[in-house]
N, C-alpha and C. Protein backbone atom coordinates (compact mmCIF):
# COMPACT_ATOMS: atom_id res chain seq x y z
N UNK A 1 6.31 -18.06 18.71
CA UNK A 1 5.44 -16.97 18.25
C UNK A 1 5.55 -15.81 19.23
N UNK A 2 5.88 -14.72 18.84
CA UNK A 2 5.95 -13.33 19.68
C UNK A 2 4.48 -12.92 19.85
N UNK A 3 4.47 -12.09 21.19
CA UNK A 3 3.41 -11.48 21.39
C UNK A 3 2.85 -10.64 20.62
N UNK A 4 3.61 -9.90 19.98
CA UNK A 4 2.44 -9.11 18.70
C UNK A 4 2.17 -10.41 17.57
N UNK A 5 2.49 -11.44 17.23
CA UNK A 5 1.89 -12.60 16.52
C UNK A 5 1.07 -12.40 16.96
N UNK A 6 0.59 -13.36 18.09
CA UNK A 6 -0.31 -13.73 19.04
C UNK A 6 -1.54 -12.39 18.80
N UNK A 7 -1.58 -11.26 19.19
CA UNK A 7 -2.39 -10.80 19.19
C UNK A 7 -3.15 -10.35 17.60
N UNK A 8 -1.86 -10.51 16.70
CA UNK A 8 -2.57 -9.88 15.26
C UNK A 8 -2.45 -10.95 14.34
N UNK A 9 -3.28 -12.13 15.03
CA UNK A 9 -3.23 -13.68 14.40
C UNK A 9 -4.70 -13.95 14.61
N UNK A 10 -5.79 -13.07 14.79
CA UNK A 10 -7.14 -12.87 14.73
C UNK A 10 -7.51 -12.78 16.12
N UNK A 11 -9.04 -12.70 16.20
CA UNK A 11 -8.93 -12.32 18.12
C UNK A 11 -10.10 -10.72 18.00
N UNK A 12 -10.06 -10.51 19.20
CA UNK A 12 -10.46 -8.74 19.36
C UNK A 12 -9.90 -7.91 18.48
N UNK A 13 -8.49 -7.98 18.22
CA UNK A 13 -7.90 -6.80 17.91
C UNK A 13 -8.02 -7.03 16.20
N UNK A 14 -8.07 -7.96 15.80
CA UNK A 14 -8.59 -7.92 14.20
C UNK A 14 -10.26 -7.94 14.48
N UNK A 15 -10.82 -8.27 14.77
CA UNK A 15 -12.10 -8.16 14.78
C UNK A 15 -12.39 -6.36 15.02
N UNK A 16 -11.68 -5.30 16.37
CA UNK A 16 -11.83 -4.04 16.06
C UNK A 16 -11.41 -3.49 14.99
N UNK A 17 -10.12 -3.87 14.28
CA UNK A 17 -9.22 -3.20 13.57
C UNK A 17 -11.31 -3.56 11.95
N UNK A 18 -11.25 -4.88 11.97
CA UNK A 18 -12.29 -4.70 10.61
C UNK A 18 -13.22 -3.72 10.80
N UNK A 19 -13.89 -3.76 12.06
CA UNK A 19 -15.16 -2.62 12.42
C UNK A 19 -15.06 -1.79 12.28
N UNK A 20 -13.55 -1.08 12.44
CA UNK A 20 -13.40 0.27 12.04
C UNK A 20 -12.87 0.83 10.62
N UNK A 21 -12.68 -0.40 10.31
CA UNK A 21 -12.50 -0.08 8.74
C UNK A 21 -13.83 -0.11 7.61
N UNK A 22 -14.93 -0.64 8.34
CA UNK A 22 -16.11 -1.33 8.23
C UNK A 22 -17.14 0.48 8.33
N UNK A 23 -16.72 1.32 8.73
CA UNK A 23 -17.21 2.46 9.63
C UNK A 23 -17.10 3.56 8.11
N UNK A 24 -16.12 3.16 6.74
CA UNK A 24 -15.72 4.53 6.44
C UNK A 24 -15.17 3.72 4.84
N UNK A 25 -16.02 3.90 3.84
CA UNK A 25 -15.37 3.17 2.59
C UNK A 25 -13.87 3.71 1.76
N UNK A 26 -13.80 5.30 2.77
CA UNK A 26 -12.71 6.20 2.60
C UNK A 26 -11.54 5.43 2.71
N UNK A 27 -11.80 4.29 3.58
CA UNK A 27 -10.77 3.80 4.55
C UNK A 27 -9.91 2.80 3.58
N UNK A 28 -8.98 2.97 2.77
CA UNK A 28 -8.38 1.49 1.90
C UNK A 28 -7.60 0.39 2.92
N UNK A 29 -6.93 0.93 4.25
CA UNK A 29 -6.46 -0.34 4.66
C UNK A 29 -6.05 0.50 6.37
N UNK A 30 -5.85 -0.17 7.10
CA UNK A 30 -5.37 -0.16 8.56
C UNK A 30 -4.89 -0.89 9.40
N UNK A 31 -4.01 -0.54 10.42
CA UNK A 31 -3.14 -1.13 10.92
C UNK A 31 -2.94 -0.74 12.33
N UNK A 32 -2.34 -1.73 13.34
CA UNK A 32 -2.01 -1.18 14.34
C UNK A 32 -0.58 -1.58 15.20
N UNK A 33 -0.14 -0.76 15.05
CA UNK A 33 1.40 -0.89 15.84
C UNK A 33 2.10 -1.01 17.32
N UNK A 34 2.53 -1.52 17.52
CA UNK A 34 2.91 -1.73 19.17
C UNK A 34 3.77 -0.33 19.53
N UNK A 35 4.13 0.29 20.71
CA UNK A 35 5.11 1.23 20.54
C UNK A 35 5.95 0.75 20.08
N UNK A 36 6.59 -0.22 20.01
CA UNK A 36 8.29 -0.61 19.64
C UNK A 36 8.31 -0.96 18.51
N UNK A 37 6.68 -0.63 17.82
CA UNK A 37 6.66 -0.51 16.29
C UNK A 37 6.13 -2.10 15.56
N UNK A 38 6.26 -3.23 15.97
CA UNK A 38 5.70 -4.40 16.00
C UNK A 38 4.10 -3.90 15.75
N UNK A 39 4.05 -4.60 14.31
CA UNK A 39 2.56 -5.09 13.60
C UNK A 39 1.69 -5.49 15.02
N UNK A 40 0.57 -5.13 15.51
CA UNK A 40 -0.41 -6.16 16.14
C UNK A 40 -1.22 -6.62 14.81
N UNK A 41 -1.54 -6.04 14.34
CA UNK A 41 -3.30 -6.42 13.90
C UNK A 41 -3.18 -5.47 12.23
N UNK A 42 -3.50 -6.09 11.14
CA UNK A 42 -3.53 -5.12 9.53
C UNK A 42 -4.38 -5.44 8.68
N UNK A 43 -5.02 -4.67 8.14
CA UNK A 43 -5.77 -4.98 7.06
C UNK A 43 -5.65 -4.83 5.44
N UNK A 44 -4.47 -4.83 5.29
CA UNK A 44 -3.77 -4.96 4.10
C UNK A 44 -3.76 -6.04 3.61
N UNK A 45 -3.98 -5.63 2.05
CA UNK A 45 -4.34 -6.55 0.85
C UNK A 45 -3.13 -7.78 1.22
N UNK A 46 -3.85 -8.80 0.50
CA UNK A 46 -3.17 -10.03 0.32
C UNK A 46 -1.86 -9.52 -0.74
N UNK A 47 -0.87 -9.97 -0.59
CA UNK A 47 -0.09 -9.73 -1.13
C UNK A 47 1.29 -8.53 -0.80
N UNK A 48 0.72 -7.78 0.10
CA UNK A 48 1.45 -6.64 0.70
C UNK A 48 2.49 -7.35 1.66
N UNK A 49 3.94 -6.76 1.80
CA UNK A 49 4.72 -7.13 2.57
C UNK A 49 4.24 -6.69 3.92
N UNK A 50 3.73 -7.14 4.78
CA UNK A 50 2.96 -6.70 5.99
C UNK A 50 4.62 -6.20 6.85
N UNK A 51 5.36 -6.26 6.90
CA UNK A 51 6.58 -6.38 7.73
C UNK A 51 7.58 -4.78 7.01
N UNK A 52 7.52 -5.02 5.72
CA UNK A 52 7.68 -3.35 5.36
C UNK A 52 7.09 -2.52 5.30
N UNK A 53 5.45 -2.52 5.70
CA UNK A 53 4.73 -1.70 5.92
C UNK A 53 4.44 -1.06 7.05
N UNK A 54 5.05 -2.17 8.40
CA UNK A 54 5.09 -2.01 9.69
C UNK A 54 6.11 -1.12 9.73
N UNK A 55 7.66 -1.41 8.94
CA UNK A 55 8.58 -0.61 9.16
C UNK A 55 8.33 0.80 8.70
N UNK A 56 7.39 1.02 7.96
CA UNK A 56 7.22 2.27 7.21
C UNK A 56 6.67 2.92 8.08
N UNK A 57 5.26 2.55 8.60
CA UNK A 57 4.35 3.05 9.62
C UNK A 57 5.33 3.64 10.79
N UNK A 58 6.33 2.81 11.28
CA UNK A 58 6.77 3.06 12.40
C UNK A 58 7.90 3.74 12.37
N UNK A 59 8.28 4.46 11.11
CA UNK A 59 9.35 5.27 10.57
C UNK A 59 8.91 6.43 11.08
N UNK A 60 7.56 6.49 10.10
CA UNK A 60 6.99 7.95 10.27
C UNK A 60 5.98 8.28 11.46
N UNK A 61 6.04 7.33 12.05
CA UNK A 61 5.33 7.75 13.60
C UNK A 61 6.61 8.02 14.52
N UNK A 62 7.93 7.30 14.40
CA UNK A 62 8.96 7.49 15.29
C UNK A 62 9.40 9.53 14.86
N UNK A 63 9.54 9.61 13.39
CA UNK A 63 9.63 10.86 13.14
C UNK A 63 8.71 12.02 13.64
N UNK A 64 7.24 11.70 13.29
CA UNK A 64 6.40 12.55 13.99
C UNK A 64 6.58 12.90 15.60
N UNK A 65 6.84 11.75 16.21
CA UNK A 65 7.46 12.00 17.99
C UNK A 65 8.32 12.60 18.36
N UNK A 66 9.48 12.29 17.06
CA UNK A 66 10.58 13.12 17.74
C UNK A 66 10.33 14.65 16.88
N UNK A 67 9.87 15.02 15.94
CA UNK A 67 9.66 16.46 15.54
C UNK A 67 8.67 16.91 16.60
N UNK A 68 7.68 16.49 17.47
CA UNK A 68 6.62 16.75 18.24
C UNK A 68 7.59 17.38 19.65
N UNK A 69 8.67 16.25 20.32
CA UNK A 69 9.35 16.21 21.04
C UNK A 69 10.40 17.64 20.57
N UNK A 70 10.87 17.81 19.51
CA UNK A 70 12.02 18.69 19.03
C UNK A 70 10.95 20.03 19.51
N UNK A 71 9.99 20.26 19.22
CA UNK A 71 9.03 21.64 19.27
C UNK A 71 8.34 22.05 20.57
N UNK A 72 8.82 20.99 21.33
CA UNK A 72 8.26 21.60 22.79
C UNK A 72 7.18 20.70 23.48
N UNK A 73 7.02 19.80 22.66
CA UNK A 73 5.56 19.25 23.02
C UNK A 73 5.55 17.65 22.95
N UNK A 74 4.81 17.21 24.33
CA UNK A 74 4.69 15.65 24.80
C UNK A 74 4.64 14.76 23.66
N UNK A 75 3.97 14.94 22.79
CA UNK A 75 3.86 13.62 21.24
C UNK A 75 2.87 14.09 20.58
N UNK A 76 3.18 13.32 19.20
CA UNK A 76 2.05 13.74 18.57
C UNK A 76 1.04 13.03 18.26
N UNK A 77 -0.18 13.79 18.52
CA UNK A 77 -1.41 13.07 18.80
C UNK A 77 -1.95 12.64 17.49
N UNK A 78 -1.67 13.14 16.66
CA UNK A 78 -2.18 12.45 15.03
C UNK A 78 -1.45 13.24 14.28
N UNK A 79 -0.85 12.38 13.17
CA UNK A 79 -0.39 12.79 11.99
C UNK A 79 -1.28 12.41 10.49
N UNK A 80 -0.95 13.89 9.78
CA UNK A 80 -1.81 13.17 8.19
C UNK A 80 -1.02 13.74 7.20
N UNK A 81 -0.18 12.41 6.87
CA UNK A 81 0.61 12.56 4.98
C UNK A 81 -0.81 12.72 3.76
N UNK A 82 -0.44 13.62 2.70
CA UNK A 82 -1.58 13.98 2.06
C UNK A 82 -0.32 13.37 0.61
N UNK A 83 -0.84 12.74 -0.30
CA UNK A 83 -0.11 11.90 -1.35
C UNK A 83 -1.11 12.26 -2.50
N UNK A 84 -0.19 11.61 -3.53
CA UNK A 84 -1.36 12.08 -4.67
C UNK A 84 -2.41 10.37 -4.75
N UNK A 85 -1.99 9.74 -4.13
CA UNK A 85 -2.88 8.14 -3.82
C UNK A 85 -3.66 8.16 -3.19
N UNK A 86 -3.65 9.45 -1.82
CA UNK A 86 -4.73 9.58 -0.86
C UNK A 86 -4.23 9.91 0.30
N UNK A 87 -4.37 9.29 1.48
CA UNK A 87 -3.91 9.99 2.48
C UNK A 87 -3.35 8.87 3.87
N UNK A 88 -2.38 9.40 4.38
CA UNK A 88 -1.62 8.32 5.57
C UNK A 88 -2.08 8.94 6.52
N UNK A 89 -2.94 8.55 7.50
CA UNK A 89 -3.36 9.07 8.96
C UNK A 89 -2.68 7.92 10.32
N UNK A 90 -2.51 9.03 11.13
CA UNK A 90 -2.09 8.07 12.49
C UNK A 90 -2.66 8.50 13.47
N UNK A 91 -2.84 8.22 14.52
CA UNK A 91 -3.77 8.30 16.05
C UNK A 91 -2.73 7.52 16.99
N UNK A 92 -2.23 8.43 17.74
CA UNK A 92 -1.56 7.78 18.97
C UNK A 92 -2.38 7.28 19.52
N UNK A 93 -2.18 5.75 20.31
CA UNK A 93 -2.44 5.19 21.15
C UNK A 93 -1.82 5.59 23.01
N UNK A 94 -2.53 5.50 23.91
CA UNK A 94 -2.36 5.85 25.05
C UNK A 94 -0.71 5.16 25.52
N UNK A 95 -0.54 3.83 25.13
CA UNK A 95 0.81 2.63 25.12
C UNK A 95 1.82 3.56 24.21
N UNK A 96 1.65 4.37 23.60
CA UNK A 96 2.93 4.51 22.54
C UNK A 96 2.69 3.74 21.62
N UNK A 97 1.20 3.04 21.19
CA UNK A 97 1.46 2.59 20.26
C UNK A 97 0.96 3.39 18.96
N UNK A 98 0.02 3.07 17.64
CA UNK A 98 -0.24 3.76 16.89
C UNK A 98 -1.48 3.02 16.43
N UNK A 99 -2.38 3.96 15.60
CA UNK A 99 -3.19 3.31 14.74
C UNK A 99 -3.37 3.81 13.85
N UNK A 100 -3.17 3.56 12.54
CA UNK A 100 -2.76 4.13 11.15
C UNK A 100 -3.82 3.36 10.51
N UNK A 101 -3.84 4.16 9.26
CA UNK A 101 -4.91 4.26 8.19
C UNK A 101 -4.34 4.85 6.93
N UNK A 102 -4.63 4.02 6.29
CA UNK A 102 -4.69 4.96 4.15
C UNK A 102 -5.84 5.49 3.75
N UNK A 103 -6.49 6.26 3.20
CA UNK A 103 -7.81 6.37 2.36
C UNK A 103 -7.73 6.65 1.02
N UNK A 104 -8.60 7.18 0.06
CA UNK A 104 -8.53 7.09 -1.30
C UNK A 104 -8.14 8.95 -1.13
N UNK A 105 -8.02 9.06 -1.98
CA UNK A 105 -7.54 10.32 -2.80
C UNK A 105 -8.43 11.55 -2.17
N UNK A 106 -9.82 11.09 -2.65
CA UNK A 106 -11.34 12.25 -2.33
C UNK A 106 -11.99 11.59 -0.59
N UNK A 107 -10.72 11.12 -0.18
CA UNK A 107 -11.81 10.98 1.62
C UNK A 107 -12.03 12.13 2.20
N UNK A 108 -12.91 11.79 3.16
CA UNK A 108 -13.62 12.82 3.99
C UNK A 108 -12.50 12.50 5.25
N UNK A 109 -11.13 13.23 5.16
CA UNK A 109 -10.14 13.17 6.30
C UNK A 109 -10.24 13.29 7.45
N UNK A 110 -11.56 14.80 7.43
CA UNK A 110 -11.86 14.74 9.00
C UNK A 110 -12.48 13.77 9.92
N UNK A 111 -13.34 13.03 8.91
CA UNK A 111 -14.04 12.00 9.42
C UNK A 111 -13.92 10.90 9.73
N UNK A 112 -12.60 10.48 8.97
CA UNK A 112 -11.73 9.37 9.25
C UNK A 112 -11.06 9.45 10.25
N UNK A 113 -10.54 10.76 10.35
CA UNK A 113 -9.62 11.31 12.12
C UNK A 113 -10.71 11.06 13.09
N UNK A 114 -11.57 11.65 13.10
CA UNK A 114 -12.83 11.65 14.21
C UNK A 114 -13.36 9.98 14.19
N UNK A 115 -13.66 9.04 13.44
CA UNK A 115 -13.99 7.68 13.41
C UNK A 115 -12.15 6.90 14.04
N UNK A 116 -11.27 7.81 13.27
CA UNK A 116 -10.46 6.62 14.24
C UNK A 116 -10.09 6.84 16.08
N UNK A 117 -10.20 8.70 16.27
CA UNK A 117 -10.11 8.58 17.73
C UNK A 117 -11.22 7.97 18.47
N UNK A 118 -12.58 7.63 17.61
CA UNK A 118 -13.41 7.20 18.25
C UNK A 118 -13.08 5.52 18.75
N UNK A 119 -12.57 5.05 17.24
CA UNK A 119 -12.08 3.79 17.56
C UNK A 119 -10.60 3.43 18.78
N UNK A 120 -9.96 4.69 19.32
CA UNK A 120 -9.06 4.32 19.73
C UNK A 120 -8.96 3.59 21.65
N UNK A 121 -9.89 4.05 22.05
CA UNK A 121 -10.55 2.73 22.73
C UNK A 121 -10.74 1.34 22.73
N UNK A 122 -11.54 1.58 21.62
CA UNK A 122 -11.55 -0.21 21.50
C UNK A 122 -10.28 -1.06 21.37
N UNK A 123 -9.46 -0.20 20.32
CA UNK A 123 -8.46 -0.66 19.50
C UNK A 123 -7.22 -0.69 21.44
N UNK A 124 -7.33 0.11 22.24
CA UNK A 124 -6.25 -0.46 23.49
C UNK A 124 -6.58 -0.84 24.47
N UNK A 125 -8.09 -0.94 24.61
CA UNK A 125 -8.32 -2.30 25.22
C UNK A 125 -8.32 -3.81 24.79
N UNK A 126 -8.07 -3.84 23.49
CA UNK A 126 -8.38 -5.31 22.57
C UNK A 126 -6.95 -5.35 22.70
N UNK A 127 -5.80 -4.36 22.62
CA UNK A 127 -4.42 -4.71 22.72
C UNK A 127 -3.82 -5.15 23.95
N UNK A 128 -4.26 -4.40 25.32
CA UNK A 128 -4.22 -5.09 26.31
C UNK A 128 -4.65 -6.23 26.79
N UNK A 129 -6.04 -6.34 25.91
CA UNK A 129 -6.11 -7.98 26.56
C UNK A 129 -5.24 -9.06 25.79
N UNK A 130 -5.16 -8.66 24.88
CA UNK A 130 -4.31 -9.63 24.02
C UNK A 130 -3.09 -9.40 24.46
N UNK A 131 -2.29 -9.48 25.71
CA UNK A 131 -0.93 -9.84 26.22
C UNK A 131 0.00 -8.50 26.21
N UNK A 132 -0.40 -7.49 25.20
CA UNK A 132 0.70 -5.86 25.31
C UNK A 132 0.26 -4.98 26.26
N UNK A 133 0.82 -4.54 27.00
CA UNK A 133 0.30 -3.32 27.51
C UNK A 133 1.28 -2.10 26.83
């Protein structure tokens, strides 16, 4: 079992990842990524390929870094895809890692940005203790 198993096999880091999904009914599902893009912790429906969703997440967070990086500037601190399904949000983590979110169509975006940097604390200390730094 790899260390992102280990940590997104229940524990702190699913227990933060629910609370903050728990915070915002906007919220349809969330996830959190290691820098090297490795799933920790998801709250995606039963049935979802959790492993192509990781790759997806970590497509468009690797893209957002390097367009952030291409423009002059250290990384990017949050990204938001706007879809006609709703909306893809991300929140860098302090590690390089990520913490991503979907919501419905009519969310309150700002508030979901502001509830997840709030959560992004919890969410890398629960990753550090669970074996990643």
């Amino acid at each position: 079992m790899t260390d992102s198993e280990k940590v997104g096999s229940g524990g702190e880091l699913d227990r933060v990842v629910a609370d903050f999904r728990a915070l915002s009914e906007d919220v349809a599902s969330c996830a959190v990524l290691a820098g090297d893009g490795a799933l920790l912790s998801s709250s995606h429906a039963a049935g979802v390929d959790r492993d192509r969703a990781a790759a997806m997440l970590a497509a468009v967070s690797n893209l957002a870094e390097r367009t952030a990086r291409e423009n002059g500037k250290a990384h990017a601190a949050q990204v938001r895809v706007d879809t006609e399904e709703g909306h893809l949000l991300l929140v860098r983590l302090d590690d390089g890692g990520t913490l991503a979110a979907t919501t419905t169509p009519e969310a309150r975006v700002g508030l979901v940005l502001y509830d997840m940097r709030n959560a992004r604390g919890a969410v890398e200390k629960a990753v550090r203790e669970g074996g990643r730094a």
